[in-house]
Structure formats: structure tokens, C-alpha cells
N, C-alpha and C. Protein backbone atom coordinates (compact mmCIF):
# COMPACT_ATOMS: atom_id res chain seq x y z
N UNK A 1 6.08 0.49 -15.08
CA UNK A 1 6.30 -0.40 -13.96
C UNK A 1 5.29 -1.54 -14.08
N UNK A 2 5.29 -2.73 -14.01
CA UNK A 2 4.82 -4.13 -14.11
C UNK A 2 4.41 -4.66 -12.91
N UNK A 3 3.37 -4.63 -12.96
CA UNK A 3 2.89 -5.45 -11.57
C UNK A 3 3.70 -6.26 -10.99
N UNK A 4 4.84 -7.15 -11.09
CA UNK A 4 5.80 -7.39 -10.20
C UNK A 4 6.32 -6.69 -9.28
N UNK A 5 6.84 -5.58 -10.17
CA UNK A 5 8.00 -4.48 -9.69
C UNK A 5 6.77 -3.57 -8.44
N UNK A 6 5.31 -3.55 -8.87
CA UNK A 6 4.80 -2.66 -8.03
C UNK A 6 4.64 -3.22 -6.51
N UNK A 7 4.13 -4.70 -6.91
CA UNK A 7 4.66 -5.70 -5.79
C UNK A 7 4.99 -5.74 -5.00
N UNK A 8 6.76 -5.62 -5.13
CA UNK A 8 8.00 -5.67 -4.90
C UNK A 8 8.25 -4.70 -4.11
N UNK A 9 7.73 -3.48 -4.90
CA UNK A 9 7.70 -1.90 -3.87
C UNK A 9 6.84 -1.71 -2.94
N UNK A 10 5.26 -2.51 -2.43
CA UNK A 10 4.37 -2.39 -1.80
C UNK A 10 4.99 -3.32 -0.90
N UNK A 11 5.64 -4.09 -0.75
CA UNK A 11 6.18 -5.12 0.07
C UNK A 11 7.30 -4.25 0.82
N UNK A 12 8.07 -3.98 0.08
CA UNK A 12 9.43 -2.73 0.56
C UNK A 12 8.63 -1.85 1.77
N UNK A 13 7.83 -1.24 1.08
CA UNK A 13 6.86 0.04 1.98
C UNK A 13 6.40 -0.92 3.19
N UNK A 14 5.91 -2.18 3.11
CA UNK A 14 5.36 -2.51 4.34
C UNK A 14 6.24 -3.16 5.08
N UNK A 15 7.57 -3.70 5.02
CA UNK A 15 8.05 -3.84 6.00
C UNK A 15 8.85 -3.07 6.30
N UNK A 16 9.09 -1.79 6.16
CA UNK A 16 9.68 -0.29 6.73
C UNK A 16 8.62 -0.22 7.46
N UNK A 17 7.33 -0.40 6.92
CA UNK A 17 6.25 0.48 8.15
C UNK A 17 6.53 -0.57 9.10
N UNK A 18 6.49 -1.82 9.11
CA UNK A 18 6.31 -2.73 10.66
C UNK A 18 7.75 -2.14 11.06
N UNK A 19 8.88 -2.51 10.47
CA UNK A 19 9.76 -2.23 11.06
C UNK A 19 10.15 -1.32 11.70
N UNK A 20 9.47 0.46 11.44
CA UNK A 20 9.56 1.40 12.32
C UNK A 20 8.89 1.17 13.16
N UNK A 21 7.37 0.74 13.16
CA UNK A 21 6.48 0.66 14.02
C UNK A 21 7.13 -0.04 15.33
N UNK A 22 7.82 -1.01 15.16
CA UNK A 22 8.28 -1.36 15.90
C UNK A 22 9.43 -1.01 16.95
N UNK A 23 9.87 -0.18 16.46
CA UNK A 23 10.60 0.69 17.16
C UNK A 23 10.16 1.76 18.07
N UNK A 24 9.20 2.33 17.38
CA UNK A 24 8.68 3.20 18.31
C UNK A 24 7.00 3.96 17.01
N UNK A 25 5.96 3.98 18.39
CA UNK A 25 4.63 4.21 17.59
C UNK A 25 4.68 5.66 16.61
N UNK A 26 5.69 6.32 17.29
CA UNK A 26 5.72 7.74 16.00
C UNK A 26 6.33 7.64 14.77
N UNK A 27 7.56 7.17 14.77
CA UNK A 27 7.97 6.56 13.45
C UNK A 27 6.84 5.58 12.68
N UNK A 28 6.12 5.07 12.90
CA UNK A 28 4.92 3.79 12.41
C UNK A 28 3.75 5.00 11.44
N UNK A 29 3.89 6.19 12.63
CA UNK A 29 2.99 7.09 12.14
C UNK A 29 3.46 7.80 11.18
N UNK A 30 4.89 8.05 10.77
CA UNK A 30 5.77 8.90 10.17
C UNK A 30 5.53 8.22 8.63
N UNK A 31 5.80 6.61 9.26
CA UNK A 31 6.34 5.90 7.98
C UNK A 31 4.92 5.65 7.31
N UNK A 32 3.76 5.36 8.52
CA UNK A 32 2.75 5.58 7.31
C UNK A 32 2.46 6.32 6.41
N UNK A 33 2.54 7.62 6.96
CA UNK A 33 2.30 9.00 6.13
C UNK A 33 3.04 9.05 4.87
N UNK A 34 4.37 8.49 4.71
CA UNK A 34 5.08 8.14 3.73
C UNK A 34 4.93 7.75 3.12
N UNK A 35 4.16 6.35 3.12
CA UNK A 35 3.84 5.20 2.27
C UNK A 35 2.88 5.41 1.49
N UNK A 36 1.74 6.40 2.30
CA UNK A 36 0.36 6.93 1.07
C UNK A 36 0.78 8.17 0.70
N UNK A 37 1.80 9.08 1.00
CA UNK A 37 2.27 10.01 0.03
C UNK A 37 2.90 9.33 -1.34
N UNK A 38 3.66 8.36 -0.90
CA UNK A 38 4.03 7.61 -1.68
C UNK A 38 3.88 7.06 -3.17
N UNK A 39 2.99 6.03 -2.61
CA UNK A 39 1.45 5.45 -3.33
C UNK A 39 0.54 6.50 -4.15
N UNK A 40 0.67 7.77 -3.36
CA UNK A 40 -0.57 8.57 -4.28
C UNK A 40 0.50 9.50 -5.43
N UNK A 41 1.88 9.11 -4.93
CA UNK A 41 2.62 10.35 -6.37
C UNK A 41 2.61 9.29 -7.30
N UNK A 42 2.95 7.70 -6.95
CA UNK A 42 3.39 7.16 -8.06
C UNK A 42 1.70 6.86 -8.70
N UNK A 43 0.54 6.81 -8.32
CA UNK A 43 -0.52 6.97 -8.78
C UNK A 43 -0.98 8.06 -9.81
N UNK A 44 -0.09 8.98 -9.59
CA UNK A 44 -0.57 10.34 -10.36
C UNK A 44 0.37 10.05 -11.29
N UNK A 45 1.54 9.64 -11.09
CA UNK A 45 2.34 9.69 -12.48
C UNK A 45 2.07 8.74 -12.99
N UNK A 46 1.49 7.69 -12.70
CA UNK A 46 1.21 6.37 -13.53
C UNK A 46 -0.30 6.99 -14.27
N UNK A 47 -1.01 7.89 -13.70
CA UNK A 47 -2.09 8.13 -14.50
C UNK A 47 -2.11 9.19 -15.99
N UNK A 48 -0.54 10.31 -15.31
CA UNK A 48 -0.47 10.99 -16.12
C UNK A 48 0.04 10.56 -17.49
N UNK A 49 1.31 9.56 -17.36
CA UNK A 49 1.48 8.65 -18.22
C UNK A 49 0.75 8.01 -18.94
N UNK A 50 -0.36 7.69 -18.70
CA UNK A 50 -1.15 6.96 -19.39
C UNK A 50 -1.76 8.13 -20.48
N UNK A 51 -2.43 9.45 -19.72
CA UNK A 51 -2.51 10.19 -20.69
C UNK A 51 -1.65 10.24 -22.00
């Protein structure tokens, strides 16, 4: 994945989070939790890969 594309997906993730947030504060909390589960799998597979 190319720093564009990671970009592209960190941008995706943050306007789901405003956009739930905005709906209601538990979804905001939901969707955060998502976003650094997220972030930390594609972190592990981008590290394992590298191995």
C-alpha cells in the first residue's frame, strides 16, 4: 500500500468517525474504536510484511 492509498483510507476512517459522531455520541465512540483497531491490524500486517 503507497502512501496515497494509506491517505485515502485515513481520510475514509475520518469522515465515518465525524459522520457517526454526528449522529449520535455512541456511534463516534463505536466508530472510534474501529478506526484504531483498524490502524493497528493494518500496522501489524504492514510490519509483518516487511519481515
Amino acid at each position: 500500500m503507497n502512501n496515497l492509498e494509506s491517505l485515502q483510507n485515513l481520510l475514509e476512517l475520518l469522515v465515518l468517525l465525524v459522520t457517526l459522531s454526528s449522529q449520535s455520541p455512541w456511534l463516534g465512540i463505536v466508530a472510534a474504536v474501529g478506526v484504531l483497531l483498524c490502524l493497528l491490524i493494518v500496522d501489524i500486517l504492514t510490519a509483518l510484511k516487511v519481515r
